[in-house]
C-alpha atoms as a PDB file:
ATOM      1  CA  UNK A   1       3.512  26.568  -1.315  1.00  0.00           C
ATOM      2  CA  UNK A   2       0.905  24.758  -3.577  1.00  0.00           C
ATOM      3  CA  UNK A   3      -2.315  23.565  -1.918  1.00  0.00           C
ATOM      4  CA  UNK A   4      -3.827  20.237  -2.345  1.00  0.00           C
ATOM      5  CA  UNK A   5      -7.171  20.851  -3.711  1.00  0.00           C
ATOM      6  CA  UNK A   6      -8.641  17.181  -4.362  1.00  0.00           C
ATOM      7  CA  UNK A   7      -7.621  13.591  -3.910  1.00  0.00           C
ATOM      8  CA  UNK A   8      -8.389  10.769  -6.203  1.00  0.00           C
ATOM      9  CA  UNK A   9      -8.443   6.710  -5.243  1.00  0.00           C
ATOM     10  CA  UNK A  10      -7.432   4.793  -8.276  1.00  0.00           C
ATOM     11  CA  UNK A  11      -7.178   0.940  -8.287  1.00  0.00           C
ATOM     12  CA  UNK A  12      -5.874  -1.973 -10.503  1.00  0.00           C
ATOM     13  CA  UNK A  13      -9.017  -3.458 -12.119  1.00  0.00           C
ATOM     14  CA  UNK A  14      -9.410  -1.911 -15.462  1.00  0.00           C
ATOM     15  CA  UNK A  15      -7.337  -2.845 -18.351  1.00  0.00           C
ATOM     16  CA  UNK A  16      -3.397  -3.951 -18.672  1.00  0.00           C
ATOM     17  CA  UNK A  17      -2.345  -0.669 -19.940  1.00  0.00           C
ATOM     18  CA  UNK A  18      -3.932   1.035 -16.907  1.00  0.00           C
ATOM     19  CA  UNK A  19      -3.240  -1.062 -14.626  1.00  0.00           C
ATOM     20  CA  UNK A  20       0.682  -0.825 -15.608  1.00  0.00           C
ATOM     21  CA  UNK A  21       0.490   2.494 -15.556  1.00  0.00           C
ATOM     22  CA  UNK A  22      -1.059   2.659 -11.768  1.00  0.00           C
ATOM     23  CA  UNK A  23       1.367   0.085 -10.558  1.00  0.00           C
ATOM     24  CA  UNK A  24       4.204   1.901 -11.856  1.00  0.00           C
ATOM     25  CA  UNK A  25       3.462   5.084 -10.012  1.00  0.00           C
ATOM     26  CA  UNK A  26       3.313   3.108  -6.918  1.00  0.00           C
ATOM     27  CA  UNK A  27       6.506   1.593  -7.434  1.00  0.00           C
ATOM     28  CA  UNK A  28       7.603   5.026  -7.363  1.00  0.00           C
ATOM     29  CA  UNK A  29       6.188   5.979  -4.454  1.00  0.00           C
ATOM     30  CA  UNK A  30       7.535   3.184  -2.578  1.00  0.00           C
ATOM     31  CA  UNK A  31      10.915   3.699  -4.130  1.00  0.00           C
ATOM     32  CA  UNK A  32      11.157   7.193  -2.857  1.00  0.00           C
ATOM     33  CA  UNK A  33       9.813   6.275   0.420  1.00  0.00           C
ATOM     34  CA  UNK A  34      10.923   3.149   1.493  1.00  0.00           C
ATOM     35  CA  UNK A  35      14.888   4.160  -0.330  1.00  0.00           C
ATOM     36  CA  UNK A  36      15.275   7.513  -0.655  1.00  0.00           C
ATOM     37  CA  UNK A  37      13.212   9.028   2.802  1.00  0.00           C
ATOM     38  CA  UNK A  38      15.580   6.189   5.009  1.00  0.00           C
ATOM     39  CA  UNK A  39      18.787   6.906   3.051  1.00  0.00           C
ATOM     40  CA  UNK A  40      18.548  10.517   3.644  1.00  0.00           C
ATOM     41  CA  UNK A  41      19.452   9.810   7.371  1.00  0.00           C
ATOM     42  CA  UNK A  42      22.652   8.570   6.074  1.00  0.00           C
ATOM     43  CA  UNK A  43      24.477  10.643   2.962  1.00  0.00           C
ATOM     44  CA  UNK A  44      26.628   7.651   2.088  1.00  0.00           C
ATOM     45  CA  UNK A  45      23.727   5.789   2.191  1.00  0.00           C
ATOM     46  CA  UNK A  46      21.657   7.981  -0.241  1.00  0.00           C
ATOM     47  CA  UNK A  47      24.495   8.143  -2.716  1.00  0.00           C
ATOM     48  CA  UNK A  48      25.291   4.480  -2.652  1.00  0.00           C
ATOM     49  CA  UNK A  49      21.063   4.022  -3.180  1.00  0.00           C
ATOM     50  CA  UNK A  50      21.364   6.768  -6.117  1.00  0.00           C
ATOM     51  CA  UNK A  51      24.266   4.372  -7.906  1.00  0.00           C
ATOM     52  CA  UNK A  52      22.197   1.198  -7.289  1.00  0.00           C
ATOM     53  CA  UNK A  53      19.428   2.347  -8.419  1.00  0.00           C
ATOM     54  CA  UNK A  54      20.376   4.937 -11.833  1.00  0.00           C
ATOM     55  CA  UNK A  55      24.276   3.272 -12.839  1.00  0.00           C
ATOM     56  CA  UNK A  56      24.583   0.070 -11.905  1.00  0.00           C
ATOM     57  CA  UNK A  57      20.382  -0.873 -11.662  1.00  0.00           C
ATOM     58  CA  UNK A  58      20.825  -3.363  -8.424  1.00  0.00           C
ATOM     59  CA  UNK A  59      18.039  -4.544  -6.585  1.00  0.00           C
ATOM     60  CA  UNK A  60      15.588  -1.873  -8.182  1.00  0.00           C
ATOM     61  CA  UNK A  61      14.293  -3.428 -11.223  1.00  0.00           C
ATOM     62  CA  UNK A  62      10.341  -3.342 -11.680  1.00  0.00           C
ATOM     63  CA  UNK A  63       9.295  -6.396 -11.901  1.00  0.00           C
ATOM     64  CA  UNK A  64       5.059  -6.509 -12.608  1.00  0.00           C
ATOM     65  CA  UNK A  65       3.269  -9.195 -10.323  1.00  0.00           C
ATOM     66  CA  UNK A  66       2.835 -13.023 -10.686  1.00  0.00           C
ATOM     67  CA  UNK A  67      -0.055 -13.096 -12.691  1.00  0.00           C
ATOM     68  CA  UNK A  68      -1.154 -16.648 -12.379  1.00  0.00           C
ATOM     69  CA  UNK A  69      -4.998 -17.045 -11.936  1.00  0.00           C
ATOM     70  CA  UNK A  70      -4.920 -18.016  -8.367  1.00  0.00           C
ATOM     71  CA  UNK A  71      -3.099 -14.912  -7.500  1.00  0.00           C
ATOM     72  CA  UNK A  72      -5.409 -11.588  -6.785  1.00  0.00           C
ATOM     73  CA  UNK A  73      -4.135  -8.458  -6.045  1.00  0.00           C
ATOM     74  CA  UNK A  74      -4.897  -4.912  -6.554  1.00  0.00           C
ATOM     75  CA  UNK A  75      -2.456  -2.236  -6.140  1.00  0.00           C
ATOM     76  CA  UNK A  76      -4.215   1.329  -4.511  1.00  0.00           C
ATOM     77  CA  UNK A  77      -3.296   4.702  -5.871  1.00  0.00           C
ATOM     78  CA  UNK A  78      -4.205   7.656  -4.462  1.00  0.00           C
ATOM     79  CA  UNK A  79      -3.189  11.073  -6.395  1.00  0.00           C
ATOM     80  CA  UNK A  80      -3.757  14.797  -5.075  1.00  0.00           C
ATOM     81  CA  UNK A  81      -4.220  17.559  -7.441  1.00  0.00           C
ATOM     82  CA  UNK A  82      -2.684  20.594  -6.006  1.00  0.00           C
ATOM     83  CA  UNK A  83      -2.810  24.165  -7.324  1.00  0.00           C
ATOM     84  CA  UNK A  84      -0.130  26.842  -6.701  1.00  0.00           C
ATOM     85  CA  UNK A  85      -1.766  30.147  -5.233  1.00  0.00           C
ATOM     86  CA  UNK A  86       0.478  32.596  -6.712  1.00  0.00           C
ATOM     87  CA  UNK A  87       0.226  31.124 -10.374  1.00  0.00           C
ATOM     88  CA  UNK A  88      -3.070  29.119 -10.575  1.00  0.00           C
ATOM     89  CA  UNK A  89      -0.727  26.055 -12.203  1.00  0.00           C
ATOM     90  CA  UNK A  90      -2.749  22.684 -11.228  1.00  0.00           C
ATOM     91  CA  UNK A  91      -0.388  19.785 -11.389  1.00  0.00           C
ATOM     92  CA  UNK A  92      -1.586  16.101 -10.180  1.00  0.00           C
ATOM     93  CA  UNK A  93       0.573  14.102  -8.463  1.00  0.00           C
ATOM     94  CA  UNK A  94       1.204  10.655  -6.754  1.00  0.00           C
ATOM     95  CA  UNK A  95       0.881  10.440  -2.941  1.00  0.00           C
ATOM     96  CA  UNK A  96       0.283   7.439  -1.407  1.00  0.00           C
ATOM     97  CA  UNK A  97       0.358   3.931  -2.506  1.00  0.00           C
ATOM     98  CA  UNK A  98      -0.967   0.167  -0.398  1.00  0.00           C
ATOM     99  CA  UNK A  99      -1.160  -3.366  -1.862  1.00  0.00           C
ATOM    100  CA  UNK A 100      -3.772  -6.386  -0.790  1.00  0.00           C
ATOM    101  CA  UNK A 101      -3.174  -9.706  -2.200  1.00  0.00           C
ATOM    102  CA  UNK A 102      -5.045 -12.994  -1.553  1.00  0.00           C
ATOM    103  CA  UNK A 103      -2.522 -15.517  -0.056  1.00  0.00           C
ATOM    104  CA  UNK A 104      -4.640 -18.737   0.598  1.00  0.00           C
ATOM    105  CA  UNK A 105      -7.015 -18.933  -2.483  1.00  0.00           C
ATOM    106  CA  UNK A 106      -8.064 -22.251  -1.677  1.00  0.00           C
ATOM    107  CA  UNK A 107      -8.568 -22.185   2.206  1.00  0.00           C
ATOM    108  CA  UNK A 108     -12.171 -22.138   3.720  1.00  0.00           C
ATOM    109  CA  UNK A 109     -11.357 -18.390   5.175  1.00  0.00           C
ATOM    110  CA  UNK A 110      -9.512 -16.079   2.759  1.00  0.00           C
ATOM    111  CA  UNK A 111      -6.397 -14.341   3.568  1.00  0.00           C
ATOM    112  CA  UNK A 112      -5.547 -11.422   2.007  1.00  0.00           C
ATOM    113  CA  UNK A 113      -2.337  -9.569   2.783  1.00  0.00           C
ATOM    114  CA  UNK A 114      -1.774  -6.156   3.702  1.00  0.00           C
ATOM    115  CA  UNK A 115       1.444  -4.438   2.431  1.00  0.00           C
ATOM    116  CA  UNK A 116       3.621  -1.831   0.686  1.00  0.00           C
ATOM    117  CA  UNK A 117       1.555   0.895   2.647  1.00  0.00           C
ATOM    118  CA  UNK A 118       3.697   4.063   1.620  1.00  0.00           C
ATOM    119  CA  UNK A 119       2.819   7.886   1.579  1.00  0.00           C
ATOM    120  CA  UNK A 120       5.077  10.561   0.698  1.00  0.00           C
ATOM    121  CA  UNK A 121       6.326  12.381   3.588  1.00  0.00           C
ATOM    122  CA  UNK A 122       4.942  15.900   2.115  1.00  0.00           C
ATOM    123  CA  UNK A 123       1.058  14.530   2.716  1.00  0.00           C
ATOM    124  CA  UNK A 124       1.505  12.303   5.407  1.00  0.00           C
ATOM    125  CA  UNK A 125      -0.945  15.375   7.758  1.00  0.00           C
ATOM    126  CA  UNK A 126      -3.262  14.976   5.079  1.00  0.00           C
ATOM    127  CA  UNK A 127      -3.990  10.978   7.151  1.00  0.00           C
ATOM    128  CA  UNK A 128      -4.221   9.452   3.259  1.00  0.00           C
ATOM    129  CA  UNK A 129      -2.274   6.587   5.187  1.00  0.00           C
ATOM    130  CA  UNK A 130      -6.176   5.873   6.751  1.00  0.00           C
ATOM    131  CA  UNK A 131      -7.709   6.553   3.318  1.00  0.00           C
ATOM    132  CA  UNK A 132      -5.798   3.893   1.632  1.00  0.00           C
ATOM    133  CA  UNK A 133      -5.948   0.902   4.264  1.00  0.00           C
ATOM    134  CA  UNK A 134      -9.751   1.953   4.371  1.00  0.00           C
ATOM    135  CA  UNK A 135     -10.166   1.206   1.000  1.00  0.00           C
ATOM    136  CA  UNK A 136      -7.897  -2.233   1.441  1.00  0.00           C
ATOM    137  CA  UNK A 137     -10.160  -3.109   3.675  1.00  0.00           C
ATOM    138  CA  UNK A 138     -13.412  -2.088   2.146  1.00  0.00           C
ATOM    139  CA  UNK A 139     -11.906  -3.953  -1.569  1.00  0.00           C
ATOM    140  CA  UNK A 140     -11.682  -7.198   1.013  1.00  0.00           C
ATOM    141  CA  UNK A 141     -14.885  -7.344   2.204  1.00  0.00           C
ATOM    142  CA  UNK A 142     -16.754  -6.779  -1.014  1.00  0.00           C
ATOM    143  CA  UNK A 143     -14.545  -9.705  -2.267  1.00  0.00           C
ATOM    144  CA  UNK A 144     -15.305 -11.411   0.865  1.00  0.00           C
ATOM    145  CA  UNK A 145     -18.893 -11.106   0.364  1.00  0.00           C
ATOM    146  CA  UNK A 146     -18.229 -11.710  -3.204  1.00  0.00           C
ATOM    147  CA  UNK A 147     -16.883 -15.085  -2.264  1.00  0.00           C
ATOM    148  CA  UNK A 148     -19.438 -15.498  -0.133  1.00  0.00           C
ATOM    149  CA  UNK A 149     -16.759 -16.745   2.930  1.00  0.00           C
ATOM    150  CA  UNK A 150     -15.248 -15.474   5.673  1.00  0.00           C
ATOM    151  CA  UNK A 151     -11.964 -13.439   5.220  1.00  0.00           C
ATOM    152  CA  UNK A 152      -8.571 -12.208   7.005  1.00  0.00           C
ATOM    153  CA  UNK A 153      -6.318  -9.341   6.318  1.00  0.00           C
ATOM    154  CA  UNK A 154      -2.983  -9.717   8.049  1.00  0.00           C
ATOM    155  CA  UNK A 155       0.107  -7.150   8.193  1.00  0.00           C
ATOM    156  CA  UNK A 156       3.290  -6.875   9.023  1.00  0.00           C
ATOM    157  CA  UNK A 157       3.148  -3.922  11.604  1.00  0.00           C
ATOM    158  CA  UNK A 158       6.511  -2.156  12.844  1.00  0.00           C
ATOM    159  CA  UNK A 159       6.257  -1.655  16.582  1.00  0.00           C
ATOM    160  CA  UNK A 160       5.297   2.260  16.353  1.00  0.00           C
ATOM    161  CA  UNK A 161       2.686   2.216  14.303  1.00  0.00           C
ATOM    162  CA  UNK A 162       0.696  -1.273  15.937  1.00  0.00           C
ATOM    163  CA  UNK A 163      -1.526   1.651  17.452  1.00  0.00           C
ATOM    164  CA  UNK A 164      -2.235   2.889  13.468  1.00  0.00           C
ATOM    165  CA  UNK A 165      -3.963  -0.179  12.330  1.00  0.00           C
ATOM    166  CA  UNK A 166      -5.123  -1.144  15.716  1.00  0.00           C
ATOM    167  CA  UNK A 167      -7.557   1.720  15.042  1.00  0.00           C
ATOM    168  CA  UNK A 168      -9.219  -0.498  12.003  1.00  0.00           C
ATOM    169  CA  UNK A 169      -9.598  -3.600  14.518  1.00  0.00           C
ATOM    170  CA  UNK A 170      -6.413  -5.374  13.378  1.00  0.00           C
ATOM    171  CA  UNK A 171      -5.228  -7.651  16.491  1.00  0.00           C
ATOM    172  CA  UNK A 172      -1.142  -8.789  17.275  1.00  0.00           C
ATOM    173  CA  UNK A 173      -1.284 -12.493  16.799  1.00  0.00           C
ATOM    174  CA  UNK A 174       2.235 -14.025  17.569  1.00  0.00           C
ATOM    175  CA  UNK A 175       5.555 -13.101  18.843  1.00  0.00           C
ATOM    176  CA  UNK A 176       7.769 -10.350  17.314  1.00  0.00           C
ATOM    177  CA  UNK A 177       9.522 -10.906  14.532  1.00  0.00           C
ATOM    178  CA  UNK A 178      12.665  -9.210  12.644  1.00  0.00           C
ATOM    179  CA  UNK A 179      11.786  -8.057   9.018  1.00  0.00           C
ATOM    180  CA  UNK A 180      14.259  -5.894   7.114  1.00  0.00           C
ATOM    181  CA  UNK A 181      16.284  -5.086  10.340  1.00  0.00           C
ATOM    182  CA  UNK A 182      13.441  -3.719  12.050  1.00  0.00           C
ATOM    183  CA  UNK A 183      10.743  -5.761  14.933  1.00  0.00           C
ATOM    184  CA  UNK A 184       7.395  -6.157  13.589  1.00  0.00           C
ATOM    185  CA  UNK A 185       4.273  -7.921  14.864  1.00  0.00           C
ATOM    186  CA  UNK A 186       1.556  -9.840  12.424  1.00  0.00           C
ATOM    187  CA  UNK A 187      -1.496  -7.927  12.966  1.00  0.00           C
ATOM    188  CA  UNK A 188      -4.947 -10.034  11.782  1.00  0.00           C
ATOM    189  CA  UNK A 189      -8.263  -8.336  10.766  1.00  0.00           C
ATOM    190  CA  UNK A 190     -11.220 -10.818  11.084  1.00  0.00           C
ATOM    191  CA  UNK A 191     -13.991 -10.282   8.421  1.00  0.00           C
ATOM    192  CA  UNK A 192     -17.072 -12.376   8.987  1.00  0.00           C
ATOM    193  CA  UNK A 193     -18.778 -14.669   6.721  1.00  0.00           C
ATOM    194  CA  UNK A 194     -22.048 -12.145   5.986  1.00  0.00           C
ATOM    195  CA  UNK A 195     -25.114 -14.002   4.825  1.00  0.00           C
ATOM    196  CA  UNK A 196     -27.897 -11.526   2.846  1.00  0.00           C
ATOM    197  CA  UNK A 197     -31.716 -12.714   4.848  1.00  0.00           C
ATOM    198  CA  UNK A 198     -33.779 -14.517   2.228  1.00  0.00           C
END
């Protein structure tokens, strides 16, 4: 079994080619998480998502962001680097992917959204999930300050893990709500306006 040996935090920010390149492996990540991890419950599920998706290309199509200049976004990437203990063989490897985008450009307190939070199931006890909303968070209030305004970060929590981002100081706001057959709650983090003293 190979051991992860480091961890590296990409973002988009950098050029086109780079940032393609990033948000490609983290529509991987998603795809294998969010298709092939919940099909596997189901076999005739996982087959029919295996036909969508290589023979008849349904609903899986990557389709790069709006990229309009009131739309931000930046698309996290974190790899691992793991090294096999028999053979010495390094190989580097996508494991965990989130998204922020700004959905009120224009309101006095920005809104940035929280979403496509996905980490393979092999490093999920390495808590990268905390590593990557950490850095969501942290890329918000830099902008935030950046922006000089207050800011919000909302999500779209599933029921079991409203404990997970309650940890960051995200609050329920609202009543439940069905998204992709499952009950979620909106969960808000409040950034304050921060002045610097004169």
């Amino acid at each position: 079994m190979s051991l992860v040996i480091s961890t590296d935090l990409v973002s988009t920010s950098g050029t086109e080619e780079e940032d393609q390149k990033i948000k490609l492996e983290c529509y991987g990540i998603r795809i294998k998480v969010f298709h092939f991890e919940q099909a596997r419950r189901n076999t005739k599920d996982l087959w029919t998502t295996i036909i969508d998706m290589f023979f008849l290309g349904r609903n899986f199509r990557y389709t790069p962001n709006s990229t309009n200049s009131t739309s931000i976004a930046r698309h996290f990437l974190l790899r691992v680097t793991e090294e096999d203990p028999t053979t010495g063989v390094r190989t580097v490897k996508p494991a965990g992917t989130i998204r922020g985008h700004l959905v009120n450009p224009d309101g006095p307190v920005k809104r940035y959204k929280l979403s496509r939070l996905a980490v393979d199931k092999d490093y999920r006890k390495h808590r990268f999930g905390r590593v990557l909303v950490e850095s969501l968070n942290e890329w918000v209030k830099a902008e935030a300050a950046r922006l000089e305004c207050a800011a919000e970060i909302e999500c779209h929590a599933q029921l079991p893990v409203i404990p997970f981002y309650a940890k960051f100081g995200y609050e329920e706001e609202g009543e439940e709500f069905d998204e992709d057959g499952a009950p979620h709650k909106n969960m808000i983090l409040r950034i304050p306006l921060t002045t610097s003293n004169p």
